[in-house]
Protein backbone atom coordinates (compact mmCIF):
# COMPACT_ATOMS: atom_id res chain seq x y z
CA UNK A 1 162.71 142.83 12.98
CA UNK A 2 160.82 143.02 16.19
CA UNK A 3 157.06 144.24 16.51
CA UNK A 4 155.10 145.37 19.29
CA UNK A 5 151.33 144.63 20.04
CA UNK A 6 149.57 147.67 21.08
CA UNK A 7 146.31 147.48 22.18
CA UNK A 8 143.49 150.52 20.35
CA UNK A 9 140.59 151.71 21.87
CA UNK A 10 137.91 149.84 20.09
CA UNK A 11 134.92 151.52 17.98
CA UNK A 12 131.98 152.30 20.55
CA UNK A 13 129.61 149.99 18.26
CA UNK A 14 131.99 147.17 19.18
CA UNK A 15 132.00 145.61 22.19
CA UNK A 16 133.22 146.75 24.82
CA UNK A 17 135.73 143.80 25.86
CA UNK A 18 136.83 143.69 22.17
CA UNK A 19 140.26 145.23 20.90
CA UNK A 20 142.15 146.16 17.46
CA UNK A 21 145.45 145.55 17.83
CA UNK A 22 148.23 147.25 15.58
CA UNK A 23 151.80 145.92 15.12
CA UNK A 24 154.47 148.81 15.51
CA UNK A 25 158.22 148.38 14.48
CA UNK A 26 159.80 148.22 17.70
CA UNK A 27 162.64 150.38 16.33
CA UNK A 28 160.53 153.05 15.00
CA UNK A 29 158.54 153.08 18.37
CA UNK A 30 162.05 153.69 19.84
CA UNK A 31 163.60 156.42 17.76
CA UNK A 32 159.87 158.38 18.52
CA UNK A 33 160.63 157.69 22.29
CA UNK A 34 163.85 159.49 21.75
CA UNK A 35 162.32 162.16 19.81
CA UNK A 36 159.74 162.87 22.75
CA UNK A 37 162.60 162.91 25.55
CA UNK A 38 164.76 164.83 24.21
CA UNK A 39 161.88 167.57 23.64
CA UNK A 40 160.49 166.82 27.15
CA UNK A 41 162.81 169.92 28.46
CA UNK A 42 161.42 173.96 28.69
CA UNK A 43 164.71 174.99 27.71
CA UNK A 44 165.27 172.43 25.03
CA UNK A 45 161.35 173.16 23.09
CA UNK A 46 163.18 177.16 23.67
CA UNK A 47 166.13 176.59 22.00
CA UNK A 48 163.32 174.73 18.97
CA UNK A 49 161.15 177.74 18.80
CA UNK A 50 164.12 179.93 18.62
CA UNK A 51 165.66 177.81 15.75
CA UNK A 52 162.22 177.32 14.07
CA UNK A 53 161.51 181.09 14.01
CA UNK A 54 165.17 181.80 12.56
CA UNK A 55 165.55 178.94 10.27
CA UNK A 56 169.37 178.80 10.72
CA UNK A 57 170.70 179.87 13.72
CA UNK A 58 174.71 179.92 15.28
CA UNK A 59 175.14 178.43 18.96
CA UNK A 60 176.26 182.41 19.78
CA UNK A 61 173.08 184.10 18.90
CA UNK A 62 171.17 180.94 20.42
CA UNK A 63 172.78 181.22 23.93
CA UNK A 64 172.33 184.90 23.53
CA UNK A 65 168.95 185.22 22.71
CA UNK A 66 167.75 182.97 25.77
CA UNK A 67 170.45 184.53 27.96
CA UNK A 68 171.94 181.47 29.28
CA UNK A 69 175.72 180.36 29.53
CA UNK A 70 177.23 178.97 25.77
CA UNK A 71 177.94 175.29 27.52
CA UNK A 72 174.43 174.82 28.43
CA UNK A 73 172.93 175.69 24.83
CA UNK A 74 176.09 173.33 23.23
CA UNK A 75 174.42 170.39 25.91
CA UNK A 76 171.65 170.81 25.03
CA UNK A 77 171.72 171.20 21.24
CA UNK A 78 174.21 168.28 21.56
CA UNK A 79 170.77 166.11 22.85
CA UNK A 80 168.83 167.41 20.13
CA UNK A 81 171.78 166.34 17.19
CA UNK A 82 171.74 162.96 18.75
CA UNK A 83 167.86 162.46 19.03
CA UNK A 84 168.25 163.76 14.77
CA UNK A 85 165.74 166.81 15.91
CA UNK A 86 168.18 169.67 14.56
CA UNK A 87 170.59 169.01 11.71
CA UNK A 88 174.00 170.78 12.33
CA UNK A 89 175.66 171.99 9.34
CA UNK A 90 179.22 173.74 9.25
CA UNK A 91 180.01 177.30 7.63
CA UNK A 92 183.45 178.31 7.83
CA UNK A 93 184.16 178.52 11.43
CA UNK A 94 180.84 178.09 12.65
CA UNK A 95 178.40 175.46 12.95
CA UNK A 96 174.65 176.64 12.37
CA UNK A 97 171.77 174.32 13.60
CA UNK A 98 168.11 174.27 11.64
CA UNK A 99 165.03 171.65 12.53
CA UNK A 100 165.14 168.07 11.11
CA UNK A 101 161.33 169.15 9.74
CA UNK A 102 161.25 165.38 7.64
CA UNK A 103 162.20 163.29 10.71
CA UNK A 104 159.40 165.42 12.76
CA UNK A 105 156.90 165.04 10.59
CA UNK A 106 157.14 161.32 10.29
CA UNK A 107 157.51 160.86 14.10
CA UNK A 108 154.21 162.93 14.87
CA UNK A 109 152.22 160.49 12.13
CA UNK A 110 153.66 157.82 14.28
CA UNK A 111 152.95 158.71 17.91
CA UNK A 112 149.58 160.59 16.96
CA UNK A 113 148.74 157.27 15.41
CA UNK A 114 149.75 155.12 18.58
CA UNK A 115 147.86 157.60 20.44
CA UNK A 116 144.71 157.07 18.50
């Protein structure tokens, strides 16, 4: 398993030259990098608030409600299935799309904690 080194602001009582370092699972550090490009789109954080605020939600009332063509919402939901932000669950004939809330959650801990 491969770790990275990244460097953390130090305490102010320390000196300054001095750093903490924390070791991060390269793959986890990875899978949060996906999470963060595949939301680093206005349509795409849309489409999130739109599924957020319904819960479940069909790819025709999606394109619908932001008034764009039915290819460009599948694209675009089709980045957010890969990056495991929306889970995609078939009905009958139709496939309805909800927020991956568990895989969110743990991804913010991570990068708010490699931010610190």
């Amino acid at each position: 398993m491969t770790e990275l080194i990244v460097p953390v602001t130090a305490p102010a009582e320390l000196n300054a030259l001095e750093n903490e370092f924390k070791l991060y699972n390269a793959d986890e550090v990875k899978k949060s990098l996906s999470i963060l490009r595949a939301m680093n789109h206005k349509l795409r954080c849309e489409i999130l608030k739109i599924i957020d605020h319904s819960e479940t939600i069909n790819v025709t009332s999606l394109y619908k409600a932001l008034n764009i063509e039915q290819s460009v919402a599948s694209q675009h939901l089709a980045i957010l299935r890969r990056a495991k932000i929306v889970n995609a669950k078939r009905i009958s004939k139709q496939i309805m799309y909800s927020i991956n809330k568990e895989r969110l959650a743990k991804y913010v801990v991570l990068i708010k904690d490699m931010l610190v």
